[in-house]
Protein backbone atom coordinates (compact mmCIF):
# COMPACT_ATOMS: atom_id res chain seq x y z
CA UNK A 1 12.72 16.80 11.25
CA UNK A 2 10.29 19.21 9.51
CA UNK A 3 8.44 21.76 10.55
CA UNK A 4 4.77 19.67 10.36
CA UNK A 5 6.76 16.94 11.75
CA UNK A 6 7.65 19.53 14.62
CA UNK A 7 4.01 20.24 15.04
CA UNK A 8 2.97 16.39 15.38
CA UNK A 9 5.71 15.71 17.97
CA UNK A 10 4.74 15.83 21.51
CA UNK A 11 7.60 17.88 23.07
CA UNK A 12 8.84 16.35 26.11
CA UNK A 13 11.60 17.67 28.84
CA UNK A 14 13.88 15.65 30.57
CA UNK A 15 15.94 17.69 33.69
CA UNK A 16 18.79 15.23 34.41
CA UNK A 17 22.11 15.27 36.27
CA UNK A 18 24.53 12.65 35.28
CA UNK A 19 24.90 11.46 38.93
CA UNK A 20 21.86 10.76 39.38
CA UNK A 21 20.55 6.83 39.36
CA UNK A 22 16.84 7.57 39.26
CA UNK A 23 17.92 9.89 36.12
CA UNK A 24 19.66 6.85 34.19
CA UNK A 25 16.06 4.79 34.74
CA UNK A 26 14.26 7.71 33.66
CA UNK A 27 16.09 7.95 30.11
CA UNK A 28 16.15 4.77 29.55
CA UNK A 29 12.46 4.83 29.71
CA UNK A 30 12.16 8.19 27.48
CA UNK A 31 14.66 6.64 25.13
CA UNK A 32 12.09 3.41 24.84
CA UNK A 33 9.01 5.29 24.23
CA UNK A 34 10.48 7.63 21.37
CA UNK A 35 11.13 4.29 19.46
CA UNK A 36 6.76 3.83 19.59
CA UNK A 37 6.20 7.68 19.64
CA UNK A 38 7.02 10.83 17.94
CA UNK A 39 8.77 12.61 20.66
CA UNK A 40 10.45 16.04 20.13
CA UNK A 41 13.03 15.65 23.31
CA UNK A 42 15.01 18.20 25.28
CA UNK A 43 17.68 17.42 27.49
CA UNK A 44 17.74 19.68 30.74
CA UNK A 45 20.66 18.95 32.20
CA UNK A 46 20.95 20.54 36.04
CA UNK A 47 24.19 20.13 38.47
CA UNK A 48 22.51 18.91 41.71
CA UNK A 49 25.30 18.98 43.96
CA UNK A 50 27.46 21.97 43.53
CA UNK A 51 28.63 22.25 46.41
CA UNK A 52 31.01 19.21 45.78
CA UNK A 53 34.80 21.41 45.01
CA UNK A 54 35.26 20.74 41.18
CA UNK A 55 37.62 18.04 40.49
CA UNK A 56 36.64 16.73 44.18
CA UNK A 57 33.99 13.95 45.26
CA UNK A 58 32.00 13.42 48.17
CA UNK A 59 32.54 9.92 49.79
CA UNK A 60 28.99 8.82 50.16
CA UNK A 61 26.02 7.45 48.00
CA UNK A 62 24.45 10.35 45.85
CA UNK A 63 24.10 12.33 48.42
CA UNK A 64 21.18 10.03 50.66
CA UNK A 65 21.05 10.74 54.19
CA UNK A 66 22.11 7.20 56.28
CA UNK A 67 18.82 6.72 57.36
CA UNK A 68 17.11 6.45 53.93
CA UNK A 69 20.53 4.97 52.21
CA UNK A 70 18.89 1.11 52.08
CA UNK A 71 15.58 2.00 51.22
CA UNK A 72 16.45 4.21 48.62
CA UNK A 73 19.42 1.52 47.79
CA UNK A 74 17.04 -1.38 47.67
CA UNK A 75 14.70 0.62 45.08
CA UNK A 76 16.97 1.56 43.18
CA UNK A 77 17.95 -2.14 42.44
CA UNK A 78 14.31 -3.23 42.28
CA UNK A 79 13.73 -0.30 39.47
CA UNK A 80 17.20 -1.21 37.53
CA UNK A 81 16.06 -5.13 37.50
CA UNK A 82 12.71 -4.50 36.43
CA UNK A 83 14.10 -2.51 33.28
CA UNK A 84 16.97 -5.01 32.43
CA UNK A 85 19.40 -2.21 33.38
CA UNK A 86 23.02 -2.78 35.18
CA UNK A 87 24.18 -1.08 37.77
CA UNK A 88 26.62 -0.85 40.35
CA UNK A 89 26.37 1.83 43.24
CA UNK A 90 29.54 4.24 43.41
CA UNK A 91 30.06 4.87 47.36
CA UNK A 92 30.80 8.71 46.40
CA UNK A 93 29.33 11.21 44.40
CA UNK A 94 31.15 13.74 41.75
CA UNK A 95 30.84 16.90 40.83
CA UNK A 96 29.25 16.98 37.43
CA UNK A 97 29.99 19.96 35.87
CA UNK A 98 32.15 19.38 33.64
CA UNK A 99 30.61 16.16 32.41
CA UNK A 100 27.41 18.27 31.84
CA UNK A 101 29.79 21.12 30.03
CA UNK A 102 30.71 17.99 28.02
CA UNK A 103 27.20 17.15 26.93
CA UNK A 104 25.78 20.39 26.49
CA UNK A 105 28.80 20.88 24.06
CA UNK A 106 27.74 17.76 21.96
CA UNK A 107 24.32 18.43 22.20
CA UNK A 108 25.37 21.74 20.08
CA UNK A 109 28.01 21.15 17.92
CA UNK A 110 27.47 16.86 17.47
CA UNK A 111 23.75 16.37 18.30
CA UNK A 112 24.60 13.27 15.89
CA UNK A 113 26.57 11.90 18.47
CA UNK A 114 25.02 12.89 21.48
CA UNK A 115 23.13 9.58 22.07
CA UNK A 116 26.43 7.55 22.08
CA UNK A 117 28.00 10.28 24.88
CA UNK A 118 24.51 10.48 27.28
CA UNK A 119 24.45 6.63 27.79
CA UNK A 120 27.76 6.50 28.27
CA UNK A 121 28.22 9.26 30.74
CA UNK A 122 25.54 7.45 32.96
CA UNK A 123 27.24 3.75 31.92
CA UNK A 124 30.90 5.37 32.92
CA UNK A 125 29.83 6.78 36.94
CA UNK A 126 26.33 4.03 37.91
CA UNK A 127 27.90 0.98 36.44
CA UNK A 128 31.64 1.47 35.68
CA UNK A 129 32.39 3.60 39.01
CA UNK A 130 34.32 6.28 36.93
CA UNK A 131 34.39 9.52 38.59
CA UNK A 132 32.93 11.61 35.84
CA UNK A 133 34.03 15.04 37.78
CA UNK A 134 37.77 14.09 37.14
CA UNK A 135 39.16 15.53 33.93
CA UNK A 136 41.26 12.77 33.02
CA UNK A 137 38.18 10.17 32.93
CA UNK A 138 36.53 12.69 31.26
CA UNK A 139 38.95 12.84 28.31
CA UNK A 140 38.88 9.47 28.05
CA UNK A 141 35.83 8.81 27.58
CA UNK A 142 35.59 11.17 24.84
CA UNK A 143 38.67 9.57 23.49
CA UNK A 144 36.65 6.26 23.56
CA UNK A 145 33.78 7.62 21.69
CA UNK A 146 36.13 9.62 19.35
CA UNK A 147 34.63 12.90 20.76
CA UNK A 148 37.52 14.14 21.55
CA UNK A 149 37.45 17.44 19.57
CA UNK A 150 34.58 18.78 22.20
CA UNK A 151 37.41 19.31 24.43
CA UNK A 152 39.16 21.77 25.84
CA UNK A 153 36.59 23.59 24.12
CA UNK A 154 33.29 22.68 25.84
CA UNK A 155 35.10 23.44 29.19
CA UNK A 156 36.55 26.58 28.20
CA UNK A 157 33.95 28.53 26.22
CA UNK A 158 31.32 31.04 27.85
CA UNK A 159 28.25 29.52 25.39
CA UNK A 160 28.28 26.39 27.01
CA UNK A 161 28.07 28.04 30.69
CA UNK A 162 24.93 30.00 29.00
CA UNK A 163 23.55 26.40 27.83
CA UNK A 164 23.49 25.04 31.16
CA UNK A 165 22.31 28.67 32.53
CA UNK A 166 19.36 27.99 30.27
CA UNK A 167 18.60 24.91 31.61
CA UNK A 168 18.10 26.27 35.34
CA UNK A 169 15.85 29.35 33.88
CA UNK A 170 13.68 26.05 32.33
CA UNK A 171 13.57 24.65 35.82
CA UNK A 172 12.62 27.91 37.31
CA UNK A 173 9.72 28.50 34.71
CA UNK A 174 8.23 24.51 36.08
CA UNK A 175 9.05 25.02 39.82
CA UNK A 176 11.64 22.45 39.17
CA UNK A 177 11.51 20.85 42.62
CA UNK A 178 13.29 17.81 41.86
CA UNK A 179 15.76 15.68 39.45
CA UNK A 180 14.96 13.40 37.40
CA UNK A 181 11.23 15.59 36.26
CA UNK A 182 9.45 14.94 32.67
CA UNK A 183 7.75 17.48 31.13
CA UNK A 184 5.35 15.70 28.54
CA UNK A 185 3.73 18.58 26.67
CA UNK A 186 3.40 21.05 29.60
CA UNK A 187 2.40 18.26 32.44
CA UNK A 188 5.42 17.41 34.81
CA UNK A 189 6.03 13.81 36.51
CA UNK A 190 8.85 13.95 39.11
CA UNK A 191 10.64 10.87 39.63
CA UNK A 192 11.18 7.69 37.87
CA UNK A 193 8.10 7.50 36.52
CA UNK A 194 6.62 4.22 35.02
CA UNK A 195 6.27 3.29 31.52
CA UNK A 196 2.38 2.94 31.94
CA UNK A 197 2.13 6.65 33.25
CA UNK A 198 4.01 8.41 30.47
CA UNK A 199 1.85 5.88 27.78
CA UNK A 200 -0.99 7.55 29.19
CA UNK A 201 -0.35 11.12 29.15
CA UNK A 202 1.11 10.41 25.75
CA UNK A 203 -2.28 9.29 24.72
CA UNK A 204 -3.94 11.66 26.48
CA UNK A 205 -1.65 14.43 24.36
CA UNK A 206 -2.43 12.69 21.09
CA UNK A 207 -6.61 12.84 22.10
CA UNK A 208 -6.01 16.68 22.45
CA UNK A 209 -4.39 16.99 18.99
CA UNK A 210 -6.98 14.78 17.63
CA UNK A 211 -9.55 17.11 18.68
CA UNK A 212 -7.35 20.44 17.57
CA UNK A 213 -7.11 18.88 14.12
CA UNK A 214 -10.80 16.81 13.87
CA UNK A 215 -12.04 16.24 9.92
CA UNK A 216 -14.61 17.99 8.33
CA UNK A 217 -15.91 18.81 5.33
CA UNK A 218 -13.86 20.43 3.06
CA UNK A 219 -15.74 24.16 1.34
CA UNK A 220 -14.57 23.63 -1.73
CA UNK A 221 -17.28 23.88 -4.42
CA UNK A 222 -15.92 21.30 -6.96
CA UNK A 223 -18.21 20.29 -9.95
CA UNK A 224 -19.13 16.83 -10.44
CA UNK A 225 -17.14 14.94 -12.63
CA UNK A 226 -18.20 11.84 -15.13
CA UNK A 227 -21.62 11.99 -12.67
CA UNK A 228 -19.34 11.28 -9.38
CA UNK A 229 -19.59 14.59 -6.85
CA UNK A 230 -16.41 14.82 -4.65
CA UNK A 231 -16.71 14.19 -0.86
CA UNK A 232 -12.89 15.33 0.26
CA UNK A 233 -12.20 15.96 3.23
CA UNK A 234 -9.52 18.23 4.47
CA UNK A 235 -7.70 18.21 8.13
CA UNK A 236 -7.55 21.75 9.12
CA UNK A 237 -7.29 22.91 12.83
CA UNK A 238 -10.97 23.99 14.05
């Protein structure tokens, strides 16, 4: 992409953790409005549950207190339906670091490929039931994908740590208060938020730019020529 390309994109943040249900919805979403938008997208990927020993799980349902668990459970389906998406709750929760390690790796050295390894590290834990905090299912995966020259490497090396690291200093400069958040040009939306909200502040973005970059009349003095006097007009920002 271009720099003027650059400058007509509206940027937009997604902070995600690869656990997280309501952050599979939300990128499905972001990925279906950058086909009928210029979107300049950047992944945010935060670990939500740290806590959880790496290489260990937590036997429960992303981390929802009992009393909420069916709501939450019964949205969840409602929201997955709605979009045409499959899913199938795990009844325990990983730890994701490494699978964010992994995508923060491919996000940097095969941005390329780092569509095909996203969707599948959401497919892999909320509809396969892979534990995505094990090595092993980790590796093959990549395998799968033929993405398996990331690794050791994206586990191993200190710039990938500083790429995630990055991602929480992004979180802290939005009072991040929750996973999954947009950030469409500057405004955040916690939650899964609907298509029909993002259209709008998409619009509303494009109206500003409109406005930053109105037409008028271009200074140039240029003669007449055969009888016919010029009426260009140039785009410039006011």
């Amino acid at each position: 992409m271009t720099a003027n390309m650059d400058a007509i994109a509206v940027p937009v943040s997604l902070f995600l953790d690869y656990s997280c249900p309501f952050c599979y919805i939300a990128s499905e979403r972001l990925l279906r409005l950058r086909e009928r938008h210029r979107l300049r997208i950047d992944w945010r990927f935060i670990e939500t549950r740290p806590h959880i020993p790496t290489s260990e799980r937590a036997d429960d349902d992303f981390g929802i207190k009992s009393a909420a668990r069916t709501t939450i459970s019964d949205e969840l389906q409602r929201l997955m339906e709605e979009d045409g998406m499959s899913f199938s709750p795990p009844a325990f929760s990983p730890n994701t670091r490494r699978a964010l390690l992994l995508a923060q790796a491919c996000l940097e050295q095969l941005p390329n490929r780092f569509s095909d390894l996203h969707s599948a590290l959401f497919r892999a834990y909320l509809v396969e039931g892979r534990d995505i905090g094990e090595p092993s299912e980790l590796e093959a995966l990549a395998s799968e994908l033929a993405l398996s020259s990331l690794l050791p490497e994206a586990w191993q090396d200190a710039r990938y740590v500083n790429g995630l690291l990055r991602h929480v200093q992004a979180a802290q400069k939005v009072d991040l208060r929750a996973v999954p958040t947009l950030v469409v040009a500057g405004r955040p939306f916690a939650g899964a938020v609907s298509m029909g909200v993002l259209e709008q502040a998409l619009e509303e973005h494009a109206d500003t730019l409109t406005e930053k970059y109105r037409w008028r009349e271009c200074n140039w003095n240029c003669p007449p020529a055969f009888g016919i006097t010029p009426t260009c007009r140039s785009a410039s920002p006011m």
